[in-house]
Protein backbone atom coordinates (compact mmCIF):
# COMPACT_ATOMS: atom_id res chain seq x y z
CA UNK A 1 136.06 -82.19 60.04
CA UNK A 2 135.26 -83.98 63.04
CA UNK A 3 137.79 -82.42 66.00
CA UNK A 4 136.96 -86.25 68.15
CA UNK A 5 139.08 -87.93 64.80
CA UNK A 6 142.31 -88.90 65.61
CA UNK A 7 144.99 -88.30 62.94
CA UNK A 8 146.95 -91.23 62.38
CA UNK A 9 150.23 -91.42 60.75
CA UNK A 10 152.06 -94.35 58.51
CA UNK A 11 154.78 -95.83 60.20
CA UNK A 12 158.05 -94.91 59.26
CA UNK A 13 160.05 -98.20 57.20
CA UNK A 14 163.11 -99.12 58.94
CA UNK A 15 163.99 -102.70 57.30
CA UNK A 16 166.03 -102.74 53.98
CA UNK A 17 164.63 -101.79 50.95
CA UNK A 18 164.41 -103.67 47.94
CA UNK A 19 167.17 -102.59 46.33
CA UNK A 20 169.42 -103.78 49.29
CA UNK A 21 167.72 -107.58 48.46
CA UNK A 22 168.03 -107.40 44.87
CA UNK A 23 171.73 -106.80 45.20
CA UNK A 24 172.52 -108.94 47.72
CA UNK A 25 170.58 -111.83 44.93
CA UNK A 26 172.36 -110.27 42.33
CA UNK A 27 175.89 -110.73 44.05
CA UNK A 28 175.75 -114.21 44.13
CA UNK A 29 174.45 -114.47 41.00
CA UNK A 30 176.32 -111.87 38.83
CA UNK A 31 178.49 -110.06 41.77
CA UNK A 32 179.26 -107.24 39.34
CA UNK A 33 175.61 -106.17 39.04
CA UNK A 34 175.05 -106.58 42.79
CA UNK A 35 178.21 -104.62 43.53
CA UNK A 36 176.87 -101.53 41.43
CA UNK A 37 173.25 -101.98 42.84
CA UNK A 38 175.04 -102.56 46.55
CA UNK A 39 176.52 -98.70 46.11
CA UNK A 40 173.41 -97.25 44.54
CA UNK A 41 171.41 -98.26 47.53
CA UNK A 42 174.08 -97.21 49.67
CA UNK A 43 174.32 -93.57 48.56
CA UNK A 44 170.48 -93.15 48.66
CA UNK A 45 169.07 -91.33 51.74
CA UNK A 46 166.28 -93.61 52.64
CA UNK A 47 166.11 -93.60 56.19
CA UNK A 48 166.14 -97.13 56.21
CA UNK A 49 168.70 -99.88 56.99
CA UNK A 50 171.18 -100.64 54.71
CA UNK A 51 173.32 -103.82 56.26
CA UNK A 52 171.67 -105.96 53.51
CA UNK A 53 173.49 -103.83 50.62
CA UNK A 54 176.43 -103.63 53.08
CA UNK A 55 176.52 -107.39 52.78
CA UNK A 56 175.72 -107.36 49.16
CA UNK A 57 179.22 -105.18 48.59
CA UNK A 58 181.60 -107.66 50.42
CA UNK A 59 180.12 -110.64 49.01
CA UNK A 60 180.17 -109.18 45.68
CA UNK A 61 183.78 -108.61 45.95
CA UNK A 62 184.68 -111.77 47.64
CA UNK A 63 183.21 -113.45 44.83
CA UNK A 64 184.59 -111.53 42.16
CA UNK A 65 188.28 -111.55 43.74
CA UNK A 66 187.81 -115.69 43.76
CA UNK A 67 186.79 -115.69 40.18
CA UNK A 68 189.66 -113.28 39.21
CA UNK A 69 192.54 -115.42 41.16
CA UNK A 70 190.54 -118.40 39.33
CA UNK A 71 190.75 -116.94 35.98
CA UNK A 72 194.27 -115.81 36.01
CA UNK A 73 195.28 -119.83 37.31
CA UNK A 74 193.48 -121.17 34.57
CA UNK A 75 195.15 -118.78 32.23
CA UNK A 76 198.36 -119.53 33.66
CA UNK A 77 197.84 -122.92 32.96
CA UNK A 78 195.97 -122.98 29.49
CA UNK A 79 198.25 -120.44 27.96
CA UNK A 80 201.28 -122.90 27.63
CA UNK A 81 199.29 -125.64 26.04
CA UNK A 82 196.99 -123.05 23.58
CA UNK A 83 200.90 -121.88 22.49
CA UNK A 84 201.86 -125.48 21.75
CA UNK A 85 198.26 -126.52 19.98
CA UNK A 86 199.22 -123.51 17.76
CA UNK A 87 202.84 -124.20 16.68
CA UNK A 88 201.72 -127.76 16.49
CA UNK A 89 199.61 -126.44 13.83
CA UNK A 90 201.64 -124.06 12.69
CA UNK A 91 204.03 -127.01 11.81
CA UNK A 92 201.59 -129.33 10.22
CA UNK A 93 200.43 -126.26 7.70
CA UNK A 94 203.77 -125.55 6.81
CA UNK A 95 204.98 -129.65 5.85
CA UNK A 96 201.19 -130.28 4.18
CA UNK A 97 202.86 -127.39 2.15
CA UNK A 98 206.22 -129.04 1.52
CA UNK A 99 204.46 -132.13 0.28
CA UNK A 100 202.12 -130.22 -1.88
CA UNK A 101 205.19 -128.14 -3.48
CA UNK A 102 207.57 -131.55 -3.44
CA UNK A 103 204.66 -132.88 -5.60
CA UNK A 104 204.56 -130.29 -7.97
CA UNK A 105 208.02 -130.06 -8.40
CA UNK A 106 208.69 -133.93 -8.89
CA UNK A 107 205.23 -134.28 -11.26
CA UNK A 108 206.87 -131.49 -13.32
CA UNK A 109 209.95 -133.11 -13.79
CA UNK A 110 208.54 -136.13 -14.99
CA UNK A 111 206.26 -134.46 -17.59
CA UNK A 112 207.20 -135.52 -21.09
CA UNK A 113 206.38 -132.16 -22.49
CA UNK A 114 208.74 -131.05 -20.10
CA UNK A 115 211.84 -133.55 -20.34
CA UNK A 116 211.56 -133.57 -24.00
CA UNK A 117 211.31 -129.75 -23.99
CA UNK A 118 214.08 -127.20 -25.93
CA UNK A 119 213.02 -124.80 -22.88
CA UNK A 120 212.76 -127.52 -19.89
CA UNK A 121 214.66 -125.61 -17.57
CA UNK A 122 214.65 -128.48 -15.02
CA UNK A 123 216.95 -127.23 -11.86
CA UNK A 124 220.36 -128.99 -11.60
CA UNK A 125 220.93 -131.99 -9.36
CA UNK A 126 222.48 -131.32 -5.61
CA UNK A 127 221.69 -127.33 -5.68
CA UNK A 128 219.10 -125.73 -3.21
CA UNK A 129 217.18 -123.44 -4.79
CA UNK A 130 214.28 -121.14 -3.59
CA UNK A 131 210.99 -121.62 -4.59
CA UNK A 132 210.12 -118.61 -5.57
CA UNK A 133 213.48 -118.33 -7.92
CA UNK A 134 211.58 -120.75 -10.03
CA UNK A 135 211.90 -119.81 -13.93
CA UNK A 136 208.23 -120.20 -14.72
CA UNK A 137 209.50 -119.09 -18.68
CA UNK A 138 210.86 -122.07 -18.55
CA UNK A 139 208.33 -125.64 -19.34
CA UNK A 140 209.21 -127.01 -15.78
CA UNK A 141 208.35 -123.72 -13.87
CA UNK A 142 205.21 -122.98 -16.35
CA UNK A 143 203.57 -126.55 -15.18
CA UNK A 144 205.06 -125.87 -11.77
CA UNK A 145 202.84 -123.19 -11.55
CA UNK A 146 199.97 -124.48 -12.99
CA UNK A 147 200.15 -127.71 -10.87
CA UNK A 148 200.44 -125.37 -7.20
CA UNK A 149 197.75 -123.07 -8.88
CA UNK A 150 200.01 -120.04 -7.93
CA UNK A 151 202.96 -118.10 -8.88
CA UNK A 152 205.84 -119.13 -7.21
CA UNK A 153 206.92 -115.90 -5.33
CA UNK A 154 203.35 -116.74 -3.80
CA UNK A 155 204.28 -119.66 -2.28
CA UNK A 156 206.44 -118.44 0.30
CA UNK A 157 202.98 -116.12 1.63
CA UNK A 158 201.66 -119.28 1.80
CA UNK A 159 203.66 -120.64 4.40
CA UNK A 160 202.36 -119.78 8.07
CA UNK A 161 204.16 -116.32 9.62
CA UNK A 162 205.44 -117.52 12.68
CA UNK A 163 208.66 -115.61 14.31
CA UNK A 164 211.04 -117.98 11.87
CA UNK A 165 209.33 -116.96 8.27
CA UNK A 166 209.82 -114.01 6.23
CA UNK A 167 212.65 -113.05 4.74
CA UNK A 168 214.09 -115.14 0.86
CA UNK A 169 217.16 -116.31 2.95
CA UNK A 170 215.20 -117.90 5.59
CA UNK A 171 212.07 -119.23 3.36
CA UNK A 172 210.99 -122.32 0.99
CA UNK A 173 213.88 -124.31 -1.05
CA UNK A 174 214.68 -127.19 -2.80
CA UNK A 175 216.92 -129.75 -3.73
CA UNK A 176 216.89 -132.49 -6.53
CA UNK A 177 219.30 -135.14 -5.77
CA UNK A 178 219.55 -138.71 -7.06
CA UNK A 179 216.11 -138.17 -8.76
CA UNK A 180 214.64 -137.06 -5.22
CA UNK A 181 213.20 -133.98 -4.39
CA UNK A 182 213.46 -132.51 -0.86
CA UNK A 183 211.81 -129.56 0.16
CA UNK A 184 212.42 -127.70 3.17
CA UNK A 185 211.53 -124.66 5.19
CA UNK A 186 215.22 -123.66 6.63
CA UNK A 187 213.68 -121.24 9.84
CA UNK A 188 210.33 -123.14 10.53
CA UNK A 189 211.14 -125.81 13.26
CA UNK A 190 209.38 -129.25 12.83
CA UNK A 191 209.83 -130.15 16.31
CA UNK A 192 207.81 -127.63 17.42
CA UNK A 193 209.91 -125.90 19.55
CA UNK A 194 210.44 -122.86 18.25
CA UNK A 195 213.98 -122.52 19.28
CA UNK A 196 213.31 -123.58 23.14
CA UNK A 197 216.13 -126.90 23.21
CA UNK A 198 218.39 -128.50 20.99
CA UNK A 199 216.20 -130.81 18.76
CA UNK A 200 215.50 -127.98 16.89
CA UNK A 201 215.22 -129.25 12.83
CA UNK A 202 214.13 -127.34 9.92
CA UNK A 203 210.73 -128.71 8.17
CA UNK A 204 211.89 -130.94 5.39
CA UNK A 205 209.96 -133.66 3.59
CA UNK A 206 213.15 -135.40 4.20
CA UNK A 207 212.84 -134.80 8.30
CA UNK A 208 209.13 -135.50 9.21
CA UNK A 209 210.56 -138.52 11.61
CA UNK A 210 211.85 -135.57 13.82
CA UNK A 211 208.53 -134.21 14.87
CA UNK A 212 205.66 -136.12 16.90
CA UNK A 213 201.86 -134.57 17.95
């Protein structure tokens, strides 16, 4: 080796690495990912400077505390209106229902094989009775059943579970009076308050005027 050459060394990196950039990129883009990359780069022992990744950190938590507080207003104000949209529908479910049963009921009362029946069993005039105390061994429950395609202890499953359903005493009845049928769902409210003001009304295919989308 030649003792005239002159050893010369690499200079020693002092700017910020590129980590440090790619998080402070990543924090505006997806602060999460530049937050985690922010503290890798931090904890390293590079030698070098790390005010870019500092940067990176508060940005990616500035950002991410805005979109929080933005999330939780939105939220605040959505949640209200996704709880209405759901009763709303709740409500619509359970009177399509009411017509679909006060059909079947009313097309199985006029059925000749049923009126002219020794076993008609048609339900007496000005009584509510629950659906699913229907007599299907009787003609009018048998083409009932066949006309709602299920059983009639299944009907009250049908209905939508909301915090009024479940029990016989609060489910699906009926009434026949003066030849009309009305069918009603006592603890379901059709003006889609669940219980929040006075107007409350059970669903009835005699009530629909009390409810509005």
């Amino acid at each position: 080796m030649d003792s005239n050459q002159t050893n010369i060394e690499a200079p020693v990196k002092t700017g910020p690495t590129g980590l440090s950039i790619t998080s402070l990129v990543f924090a505006f883009l997806c602060p999460p990912v530049g937050f985690i990359l922010s503290i890798i780069d931090l904890i390293r022992k590079h030698g070098r400077k790390k005010f870019l990744s500092v940067i990176a950190l508060i940005v990616s938590c500035v950002i991410g505390l805005v979109a929080i507080v933005i999330a939780a207003i939105l939220f605040g104000v959505m949640a209200p209106q996704v709880a209405k949209y759901t009763e709303k529908s709740n409500v619509a479910s359970d009177m399509q229902l009411c017509d679909s049963v006060k059909s079947a009921i009313t097309t199985s009362m006029l059925d000749p094989a049923v009126i002219y029946s020794d076993n008609a069993g048609i339900p007496a005039e000005n009584q509510w009775i629950y659906v699913e105390d229907i007599d299907t061994g009787t003609d009018f429950g048998h083409t009932f059943e066949e006309m709602m395609g299920a059983k009639p202890y299944e009907i009250e499953q049908m209905m939508i579970k909301s915090s009024y359903m479940g029990t016989k005493a609060n489910g699906m009845r009926f009434m026949i009076s003066s030849g009309n049928v009305i069918v009603e769902i006592e603890n379901s409210d059709s003006t889609g308050n669940k219980g929040r003001d006075y107007s409350n009304s059970p669903i009835s295919t005699d009530s629909y005027s009390y409810y509005s989308f």
